[in-house]
PDB file of N, CA and C in Angstrom:
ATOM      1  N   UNK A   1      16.324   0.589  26.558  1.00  0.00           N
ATOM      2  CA  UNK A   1      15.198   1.476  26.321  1.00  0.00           C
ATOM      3  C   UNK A   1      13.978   0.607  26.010  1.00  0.00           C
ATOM      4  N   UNK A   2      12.888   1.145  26.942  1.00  0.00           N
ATOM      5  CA  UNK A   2      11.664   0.185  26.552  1.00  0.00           C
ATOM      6  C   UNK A   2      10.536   0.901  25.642  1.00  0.00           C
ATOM      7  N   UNK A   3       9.878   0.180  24.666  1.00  0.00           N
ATOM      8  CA  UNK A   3       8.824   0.651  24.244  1.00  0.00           C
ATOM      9  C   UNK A   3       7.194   0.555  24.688  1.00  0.00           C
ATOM     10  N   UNK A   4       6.510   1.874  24.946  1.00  0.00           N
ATOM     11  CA  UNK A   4       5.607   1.223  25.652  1.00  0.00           C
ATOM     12  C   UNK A   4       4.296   2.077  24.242  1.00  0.00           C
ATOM     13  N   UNK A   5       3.060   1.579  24.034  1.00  0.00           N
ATOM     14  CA  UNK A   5       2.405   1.335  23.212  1.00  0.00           C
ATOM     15  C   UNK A   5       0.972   1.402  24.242  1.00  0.00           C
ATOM     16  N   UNK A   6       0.517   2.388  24.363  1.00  0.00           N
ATOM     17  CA  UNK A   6      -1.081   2.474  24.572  1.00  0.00           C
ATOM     18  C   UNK A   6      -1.902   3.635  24.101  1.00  0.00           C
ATOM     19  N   UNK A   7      -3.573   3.867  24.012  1.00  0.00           N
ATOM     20  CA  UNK A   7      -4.273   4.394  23.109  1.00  0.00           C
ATOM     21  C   UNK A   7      -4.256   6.181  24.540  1.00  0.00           C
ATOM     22  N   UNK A   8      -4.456   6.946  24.052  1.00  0.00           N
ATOM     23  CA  UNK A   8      -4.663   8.114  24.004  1.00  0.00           C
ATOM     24  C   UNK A   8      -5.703   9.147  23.814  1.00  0.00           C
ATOM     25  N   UNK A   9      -6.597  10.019  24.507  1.00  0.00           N
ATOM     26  CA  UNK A   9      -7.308  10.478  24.286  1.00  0.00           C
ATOM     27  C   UNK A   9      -6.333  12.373  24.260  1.00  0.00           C
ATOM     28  N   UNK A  10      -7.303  13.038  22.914  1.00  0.00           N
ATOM     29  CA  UNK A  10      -6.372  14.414  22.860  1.00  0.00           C
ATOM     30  C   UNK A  10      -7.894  15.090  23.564  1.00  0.00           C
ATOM     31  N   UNK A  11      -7.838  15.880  24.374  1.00  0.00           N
ATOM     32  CA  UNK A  11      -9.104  17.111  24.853  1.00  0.00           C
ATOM     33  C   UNK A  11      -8.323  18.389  25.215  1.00  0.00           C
ATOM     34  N   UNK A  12      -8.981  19.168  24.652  1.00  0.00           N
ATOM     35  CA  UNK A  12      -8.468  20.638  24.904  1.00  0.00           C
ATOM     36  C   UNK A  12      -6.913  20.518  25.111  1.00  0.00           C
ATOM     37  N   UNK A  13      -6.487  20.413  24.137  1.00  0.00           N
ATOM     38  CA  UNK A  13      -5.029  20.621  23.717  1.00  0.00           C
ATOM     39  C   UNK A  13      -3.696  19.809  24.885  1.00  0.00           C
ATOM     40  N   UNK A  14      -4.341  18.366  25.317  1.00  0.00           N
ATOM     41  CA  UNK A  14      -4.130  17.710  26.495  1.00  0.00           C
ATOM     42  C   UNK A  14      -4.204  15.916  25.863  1.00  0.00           C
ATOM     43  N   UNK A  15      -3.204  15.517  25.603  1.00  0.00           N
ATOM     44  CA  UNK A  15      -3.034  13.900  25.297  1.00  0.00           C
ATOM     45  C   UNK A  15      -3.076  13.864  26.910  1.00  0.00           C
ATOM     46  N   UNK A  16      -4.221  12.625  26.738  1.00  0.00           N
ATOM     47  CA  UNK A  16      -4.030  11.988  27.891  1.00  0.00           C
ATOM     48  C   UNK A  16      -4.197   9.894  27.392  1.00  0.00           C
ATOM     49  N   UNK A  17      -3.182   9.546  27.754  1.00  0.00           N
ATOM     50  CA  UNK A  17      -3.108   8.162  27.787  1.00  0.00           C
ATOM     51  C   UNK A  17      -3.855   7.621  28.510  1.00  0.00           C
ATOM     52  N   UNK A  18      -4.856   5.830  28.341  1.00  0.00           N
ATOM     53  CA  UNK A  18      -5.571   5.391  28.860  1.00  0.00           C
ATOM     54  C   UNK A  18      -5.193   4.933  29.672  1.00  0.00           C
ATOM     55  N   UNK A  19      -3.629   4.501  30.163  1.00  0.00           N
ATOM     56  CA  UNK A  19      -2.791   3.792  30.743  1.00  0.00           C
ATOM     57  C   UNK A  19      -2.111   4.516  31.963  1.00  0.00           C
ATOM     58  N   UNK A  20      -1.441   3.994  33.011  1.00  0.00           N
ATOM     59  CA  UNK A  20      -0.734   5.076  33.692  1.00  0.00           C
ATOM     60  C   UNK A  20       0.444   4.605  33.522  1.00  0.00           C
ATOM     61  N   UNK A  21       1.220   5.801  33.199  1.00  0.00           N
ATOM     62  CA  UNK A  21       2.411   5.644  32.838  1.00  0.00           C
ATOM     63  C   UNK A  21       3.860   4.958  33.422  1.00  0.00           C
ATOM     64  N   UNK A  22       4.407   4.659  33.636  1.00  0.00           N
ATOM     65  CA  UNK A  22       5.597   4.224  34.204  1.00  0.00           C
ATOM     66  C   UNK A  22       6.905   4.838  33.807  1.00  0.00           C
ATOM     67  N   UNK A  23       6.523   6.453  34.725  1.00  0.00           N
ATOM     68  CA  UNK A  23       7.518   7.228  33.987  1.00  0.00           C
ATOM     69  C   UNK A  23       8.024   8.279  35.293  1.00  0.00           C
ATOM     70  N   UNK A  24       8.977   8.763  35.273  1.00  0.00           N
ATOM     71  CA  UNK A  24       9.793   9.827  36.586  1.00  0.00           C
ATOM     72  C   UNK A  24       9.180  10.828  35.756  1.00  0.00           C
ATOM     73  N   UNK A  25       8.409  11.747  36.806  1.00  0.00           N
ATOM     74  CA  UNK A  25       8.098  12.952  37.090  1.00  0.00           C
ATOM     75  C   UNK A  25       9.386  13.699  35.946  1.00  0.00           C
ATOM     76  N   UNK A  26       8.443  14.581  34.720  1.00  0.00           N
ATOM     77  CA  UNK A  26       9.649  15.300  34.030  1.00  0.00           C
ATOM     78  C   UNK A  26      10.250  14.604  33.223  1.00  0.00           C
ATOM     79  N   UNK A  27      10.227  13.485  33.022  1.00  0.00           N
ATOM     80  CA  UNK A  27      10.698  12.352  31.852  1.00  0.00           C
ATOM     81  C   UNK A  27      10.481  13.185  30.250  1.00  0.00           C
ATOM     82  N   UNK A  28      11.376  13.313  29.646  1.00  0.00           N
ATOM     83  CA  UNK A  28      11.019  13.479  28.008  1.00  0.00           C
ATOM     84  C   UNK A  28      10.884  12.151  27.502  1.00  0.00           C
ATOM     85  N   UNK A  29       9.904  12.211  26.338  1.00  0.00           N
ATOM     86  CA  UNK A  29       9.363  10.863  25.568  1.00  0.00           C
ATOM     87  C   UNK A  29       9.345  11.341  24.039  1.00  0.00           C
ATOM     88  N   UNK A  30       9.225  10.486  23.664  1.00  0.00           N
ATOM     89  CA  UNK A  30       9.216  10.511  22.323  1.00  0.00           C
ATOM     90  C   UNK A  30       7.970  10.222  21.736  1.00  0.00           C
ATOM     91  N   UNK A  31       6.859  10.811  21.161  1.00  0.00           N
ATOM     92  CA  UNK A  31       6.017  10.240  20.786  1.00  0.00           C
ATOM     93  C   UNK A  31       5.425   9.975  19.014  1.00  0.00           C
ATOM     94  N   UNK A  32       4.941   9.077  18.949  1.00  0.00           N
ATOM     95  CA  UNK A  32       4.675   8.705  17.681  1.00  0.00           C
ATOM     96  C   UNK A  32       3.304   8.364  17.903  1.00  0.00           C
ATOM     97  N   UNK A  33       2.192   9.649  16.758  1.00  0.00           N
ATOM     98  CA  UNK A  33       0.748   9.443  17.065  1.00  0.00           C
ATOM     99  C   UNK A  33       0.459   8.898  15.695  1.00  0.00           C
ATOM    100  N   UNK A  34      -0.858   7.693  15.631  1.00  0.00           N
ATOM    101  CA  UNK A  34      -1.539   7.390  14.523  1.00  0.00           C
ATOM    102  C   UNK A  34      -3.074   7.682  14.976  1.00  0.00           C
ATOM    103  N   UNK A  35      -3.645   8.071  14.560  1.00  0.00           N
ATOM    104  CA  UNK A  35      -4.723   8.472  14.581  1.00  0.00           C
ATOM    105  C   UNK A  35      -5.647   6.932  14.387  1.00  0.00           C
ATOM    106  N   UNK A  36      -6.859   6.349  15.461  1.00  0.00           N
ATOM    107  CA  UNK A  36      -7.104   4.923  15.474  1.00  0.00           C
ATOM    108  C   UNK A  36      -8.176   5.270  13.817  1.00  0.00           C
ATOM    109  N   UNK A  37      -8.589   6.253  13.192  1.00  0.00           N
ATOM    110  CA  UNK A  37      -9.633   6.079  12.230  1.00  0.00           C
ATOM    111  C   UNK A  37      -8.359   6.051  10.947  1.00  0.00           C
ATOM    112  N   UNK A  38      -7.226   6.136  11.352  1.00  0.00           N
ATOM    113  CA  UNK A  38      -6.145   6.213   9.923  1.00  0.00           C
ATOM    114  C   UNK A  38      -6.388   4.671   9.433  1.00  0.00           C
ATOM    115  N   UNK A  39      -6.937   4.892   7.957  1.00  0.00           N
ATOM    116  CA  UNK A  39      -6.282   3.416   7.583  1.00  0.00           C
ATOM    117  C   UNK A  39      -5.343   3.816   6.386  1.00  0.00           C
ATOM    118  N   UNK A  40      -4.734   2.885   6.046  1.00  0.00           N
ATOM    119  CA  UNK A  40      -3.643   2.694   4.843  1.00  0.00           C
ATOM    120  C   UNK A  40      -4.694   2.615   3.930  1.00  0.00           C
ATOM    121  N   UNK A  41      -4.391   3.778   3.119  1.00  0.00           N
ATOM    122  CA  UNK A  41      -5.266   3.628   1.430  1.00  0.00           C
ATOM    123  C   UNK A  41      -5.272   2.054   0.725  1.00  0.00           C
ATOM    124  N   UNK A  42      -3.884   1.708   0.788  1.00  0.00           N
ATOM    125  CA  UNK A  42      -3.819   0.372   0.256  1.00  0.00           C
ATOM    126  C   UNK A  42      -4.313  -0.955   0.798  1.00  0.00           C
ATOM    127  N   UNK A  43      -4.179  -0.777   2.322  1.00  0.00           N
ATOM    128  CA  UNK A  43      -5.489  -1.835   2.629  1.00  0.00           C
ATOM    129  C   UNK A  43      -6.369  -1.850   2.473  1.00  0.00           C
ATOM    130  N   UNK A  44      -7.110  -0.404   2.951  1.00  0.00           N
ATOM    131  CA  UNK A  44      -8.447  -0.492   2.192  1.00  0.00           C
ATOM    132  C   UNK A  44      -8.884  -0.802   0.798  1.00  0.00           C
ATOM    133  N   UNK A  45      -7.818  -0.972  -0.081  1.00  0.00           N
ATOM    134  CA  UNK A  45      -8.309  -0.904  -1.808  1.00  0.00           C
ATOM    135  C   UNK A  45      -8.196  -2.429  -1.793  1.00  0.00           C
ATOM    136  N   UNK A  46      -7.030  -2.871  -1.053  1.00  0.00           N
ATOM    137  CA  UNK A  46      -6.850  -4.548  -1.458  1.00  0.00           C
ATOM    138  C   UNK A  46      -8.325  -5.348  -0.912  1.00  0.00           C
ATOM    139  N   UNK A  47      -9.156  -4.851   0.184  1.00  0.00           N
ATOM    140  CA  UNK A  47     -10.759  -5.300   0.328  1.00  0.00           C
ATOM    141  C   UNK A  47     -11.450  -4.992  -0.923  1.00  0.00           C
ATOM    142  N   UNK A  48     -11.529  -4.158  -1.754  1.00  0.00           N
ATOM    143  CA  UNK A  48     -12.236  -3.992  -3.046  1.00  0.00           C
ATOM    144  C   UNK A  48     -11.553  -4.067  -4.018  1.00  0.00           C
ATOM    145  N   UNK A  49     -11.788  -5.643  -4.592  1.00  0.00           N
ATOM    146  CA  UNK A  49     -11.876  -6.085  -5.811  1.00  0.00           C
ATOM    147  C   UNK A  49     -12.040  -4.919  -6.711  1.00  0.00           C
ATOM    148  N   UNK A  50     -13.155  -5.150  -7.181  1.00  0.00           N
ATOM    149  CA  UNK A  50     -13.614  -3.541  -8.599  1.00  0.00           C
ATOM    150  C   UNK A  50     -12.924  -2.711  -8.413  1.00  0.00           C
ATOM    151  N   UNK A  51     -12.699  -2.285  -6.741  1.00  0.00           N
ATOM    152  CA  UNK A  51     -11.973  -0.823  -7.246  1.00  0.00           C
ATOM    153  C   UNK A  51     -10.488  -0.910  -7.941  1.00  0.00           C
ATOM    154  N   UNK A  52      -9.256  -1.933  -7.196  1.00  0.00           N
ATOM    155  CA  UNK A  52      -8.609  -2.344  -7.957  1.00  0.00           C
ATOM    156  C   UNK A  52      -8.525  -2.567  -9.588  1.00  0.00           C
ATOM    157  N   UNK A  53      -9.432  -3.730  -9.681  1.00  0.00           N
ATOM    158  CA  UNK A  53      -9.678  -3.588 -10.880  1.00  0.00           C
ATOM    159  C   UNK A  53      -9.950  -2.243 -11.879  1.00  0.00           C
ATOM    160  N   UNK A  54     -10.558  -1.385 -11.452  1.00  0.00           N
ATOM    161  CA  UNK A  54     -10.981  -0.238 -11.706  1.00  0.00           C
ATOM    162  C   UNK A  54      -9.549   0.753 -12.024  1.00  0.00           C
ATOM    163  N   UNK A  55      -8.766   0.872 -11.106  1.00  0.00           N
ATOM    164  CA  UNK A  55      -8.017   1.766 -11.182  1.00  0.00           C
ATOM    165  C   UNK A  55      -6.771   0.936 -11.846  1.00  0.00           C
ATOM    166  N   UNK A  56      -6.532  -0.326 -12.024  1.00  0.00           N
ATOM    167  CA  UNK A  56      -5.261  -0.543 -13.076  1.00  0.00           C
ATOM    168  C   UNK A  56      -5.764  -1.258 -14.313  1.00  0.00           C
ATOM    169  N   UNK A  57      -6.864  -1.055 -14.742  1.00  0.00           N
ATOM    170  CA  UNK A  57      -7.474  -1.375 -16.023  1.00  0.00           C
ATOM    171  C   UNK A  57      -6.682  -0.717 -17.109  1.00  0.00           C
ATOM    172  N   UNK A  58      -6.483   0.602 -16.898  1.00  0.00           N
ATOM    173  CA  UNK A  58      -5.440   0.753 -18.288  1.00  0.00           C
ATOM    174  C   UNK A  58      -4.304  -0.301 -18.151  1.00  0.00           C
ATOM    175  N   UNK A  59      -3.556  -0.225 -17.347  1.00  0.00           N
ATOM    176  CA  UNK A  59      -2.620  -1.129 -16.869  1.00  0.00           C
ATOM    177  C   UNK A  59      -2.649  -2.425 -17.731  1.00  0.00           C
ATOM    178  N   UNK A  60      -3.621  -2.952 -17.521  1.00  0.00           N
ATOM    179  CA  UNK A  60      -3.849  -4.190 -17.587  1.00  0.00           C
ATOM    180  C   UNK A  60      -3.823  -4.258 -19.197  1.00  0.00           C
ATOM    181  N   UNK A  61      -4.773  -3.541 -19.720  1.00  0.00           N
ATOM    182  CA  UNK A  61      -4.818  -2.761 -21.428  1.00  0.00           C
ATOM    183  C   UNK A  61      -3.619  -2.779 -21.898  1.00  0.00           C
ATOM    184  N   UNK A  62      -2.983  -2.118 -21.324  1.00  0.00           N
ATOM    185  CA  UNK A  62      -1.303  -2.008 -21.753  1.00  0.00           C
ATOM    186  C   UNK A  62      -0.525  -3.273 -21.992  1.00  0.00           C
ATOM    187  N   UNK A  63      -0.677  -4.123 -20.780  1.00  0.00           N
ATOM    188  CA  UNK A  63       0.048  -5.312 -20.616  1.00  0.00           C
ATOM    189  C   UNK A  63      -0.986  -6.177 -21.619  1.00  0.00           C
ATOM    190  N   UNK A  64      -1.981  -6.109 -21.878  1.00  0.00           N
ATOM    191  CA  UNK A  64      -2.644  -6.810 -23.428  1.00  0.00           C
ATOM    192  C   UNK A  64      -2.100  -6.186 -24.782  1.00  0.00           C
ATOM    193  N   UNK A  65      -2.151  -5.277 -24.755  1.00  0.00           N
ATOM    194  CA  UNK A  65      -1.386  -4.471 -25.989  1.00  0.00           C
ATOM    195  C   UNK A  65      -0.011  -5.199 -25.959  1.00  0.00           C
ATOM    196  N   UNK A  66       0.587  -5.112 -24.953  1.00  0.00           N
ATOM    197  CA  UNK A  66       2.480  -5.766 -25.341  1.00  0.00           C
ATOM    198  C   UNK A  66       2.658  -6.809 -25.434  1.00  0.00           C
ATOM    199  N   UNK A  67       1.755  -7.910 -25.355  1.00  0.00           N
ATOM    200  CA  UNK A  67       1.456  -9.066 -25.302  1.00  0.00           C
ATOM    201  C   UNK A  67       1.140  -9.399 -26.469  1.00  0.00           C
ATOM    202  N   UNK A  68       0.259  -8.987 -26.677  1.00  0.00           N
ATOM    203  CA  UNK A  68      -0.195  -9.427 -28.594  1.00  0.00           C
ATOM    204  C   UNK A  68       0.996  -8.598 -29.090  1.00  0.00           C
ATOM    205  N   UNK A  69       1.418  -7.245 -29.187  1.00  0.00           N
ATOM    206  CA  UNK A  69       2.392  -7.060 -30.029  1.00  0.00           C
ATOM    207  C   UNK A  69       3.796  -7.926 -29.828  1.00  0.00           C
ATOM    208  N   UNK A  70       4.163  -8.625 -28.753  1.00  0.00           N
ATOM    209  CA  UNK A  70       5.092  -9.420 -28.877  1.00  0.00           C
ATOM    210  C   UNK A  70       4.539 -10.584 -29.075  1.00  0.00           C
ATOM    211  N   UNK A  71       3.730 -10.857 -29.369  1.00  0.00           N
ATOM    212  CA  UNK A  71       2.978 -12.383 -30.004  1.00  0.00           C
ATOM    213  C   UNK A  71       3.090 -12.436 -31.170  1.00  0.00           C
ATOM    214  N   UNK A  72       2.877 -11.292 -32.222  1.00  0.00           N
ATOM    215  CA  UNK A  72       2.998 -10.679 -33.460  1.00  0.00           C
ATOM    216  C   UNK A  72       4.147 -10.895 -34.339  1.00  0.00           C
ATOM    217  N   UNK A  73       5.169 -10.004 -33.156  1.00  0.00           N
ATOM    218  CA  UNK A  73       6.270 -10.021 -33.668  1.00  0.00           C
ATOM    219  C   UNK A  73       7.344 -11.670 -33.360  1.00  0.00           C
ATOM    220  N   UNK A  74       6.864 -12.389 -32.435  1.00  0.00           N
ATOM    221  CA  UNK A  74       7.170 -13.770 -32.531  1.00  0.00           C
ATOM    222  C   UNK A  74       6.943 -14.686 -33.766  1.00  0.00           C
ATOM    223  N   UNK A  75       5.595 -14.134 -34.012  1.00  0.00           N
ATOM    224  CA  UNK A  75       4.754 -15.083 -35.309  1.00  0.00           C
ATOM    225  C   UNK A  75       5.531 -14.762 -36.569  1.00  0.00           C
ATOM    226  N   UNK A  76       5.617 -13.561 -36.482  1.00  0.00           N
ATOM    227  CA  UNK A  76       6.524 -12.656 -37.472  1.00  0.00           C
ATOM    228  C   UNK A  76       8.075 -13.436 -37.816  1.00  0.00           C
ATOM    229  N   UNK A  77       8.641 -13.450 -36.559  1.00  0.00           N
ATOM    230  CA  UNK A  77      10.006 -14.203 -36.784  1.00  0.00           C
ATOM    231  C   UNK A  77       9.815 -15.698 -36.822  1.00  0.00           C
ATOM    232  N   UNK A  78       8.992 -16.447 -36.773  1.00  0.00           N
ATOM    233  CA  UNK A  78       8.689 -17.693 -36.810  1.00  0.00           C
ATOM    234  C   UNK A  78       8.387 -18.188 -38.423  1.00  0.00           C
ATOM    235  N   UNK A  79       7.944 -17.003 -38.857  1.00  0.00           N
ATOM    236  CA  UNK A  79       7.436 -17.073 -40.194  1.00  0.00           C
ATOM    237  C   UNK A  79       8.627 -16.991 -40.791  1.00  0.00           C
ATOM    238  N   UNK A  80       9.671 -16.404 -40.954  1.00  0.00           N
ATOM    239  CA  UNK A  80      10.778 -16.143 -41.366  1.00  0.00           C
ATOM    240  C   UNK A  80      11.790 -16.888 -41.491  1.00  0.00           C
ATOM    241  N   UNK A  81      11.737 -17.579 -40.463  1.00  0.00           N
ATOM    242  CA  UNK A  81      12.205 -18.816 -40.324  1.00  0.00           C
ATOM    243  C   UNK A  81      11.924 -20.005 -41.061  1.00  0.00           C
ATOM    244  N   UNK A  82      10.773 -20.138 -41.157  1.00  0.00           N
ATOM    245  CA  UNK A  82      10.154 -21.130 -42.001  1.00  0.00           C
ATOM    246  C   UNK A  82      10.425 -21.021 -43.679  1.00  0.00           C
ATOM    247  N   UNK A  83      10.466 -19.598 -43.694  1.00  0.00           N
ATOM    248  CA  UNK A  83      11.087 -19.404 -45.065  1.00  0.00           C
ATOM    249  C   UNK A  83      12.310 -19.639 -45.371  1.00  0.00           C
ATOM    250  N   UNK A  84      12.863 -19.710 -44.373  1.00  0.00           N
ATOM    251  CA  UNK A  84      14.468 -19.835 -44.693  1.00  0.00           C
ATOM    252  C   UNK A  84      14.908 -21.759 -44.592  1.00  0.00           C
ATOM    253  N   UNK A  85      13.611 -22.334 -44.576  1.00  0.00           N
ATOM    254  CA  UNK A  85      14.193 -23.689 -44.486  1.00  0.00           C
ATOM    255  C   UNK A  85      13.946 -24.419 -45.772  1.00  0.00           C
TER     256      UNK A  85
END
């Protein structure tokens, strides 16, 4: 089974491929459409810096918060230690 891959125009309820096909008269196909203006949300965000930044800033808050509180509680047991020598 071969895969074949070319762009498509839809008009009045009519895909028509830019390509000519290489297909028997009556052939069923399988088709899989992406639309050429689709982009992946996530590519587009990985081009903007800020917005990234922007949207996992709590994130990031969080992972500062657990950080000092396990810095804390290190200092904490370090101290304890020291008492016990």
């Amino acid at each position: 089974m071969s895969i074949l891959s070319t762009r498509a125009i839809y008009r009045n309820g009519i895909l028509r491929p830019d390509t000519k096909l290489d297909l028997p008269e009556g052939a069923t196909v399988q088709i899989q459409i992406t639309p050429e203006s689709a982009i992946d949300p996530k590519d587009a965000l990985m081009n903007e810096v800020a917005t990234l930044q922007y949207r996992y800033a709590e994130f990031a808050q969080e992972e500062h918060q657990l950080a000092d509180a396990g810095l804390a509680h290190y200092s904490h047991l370090l101290e304890q230690e020291e008492k016990k020598s």
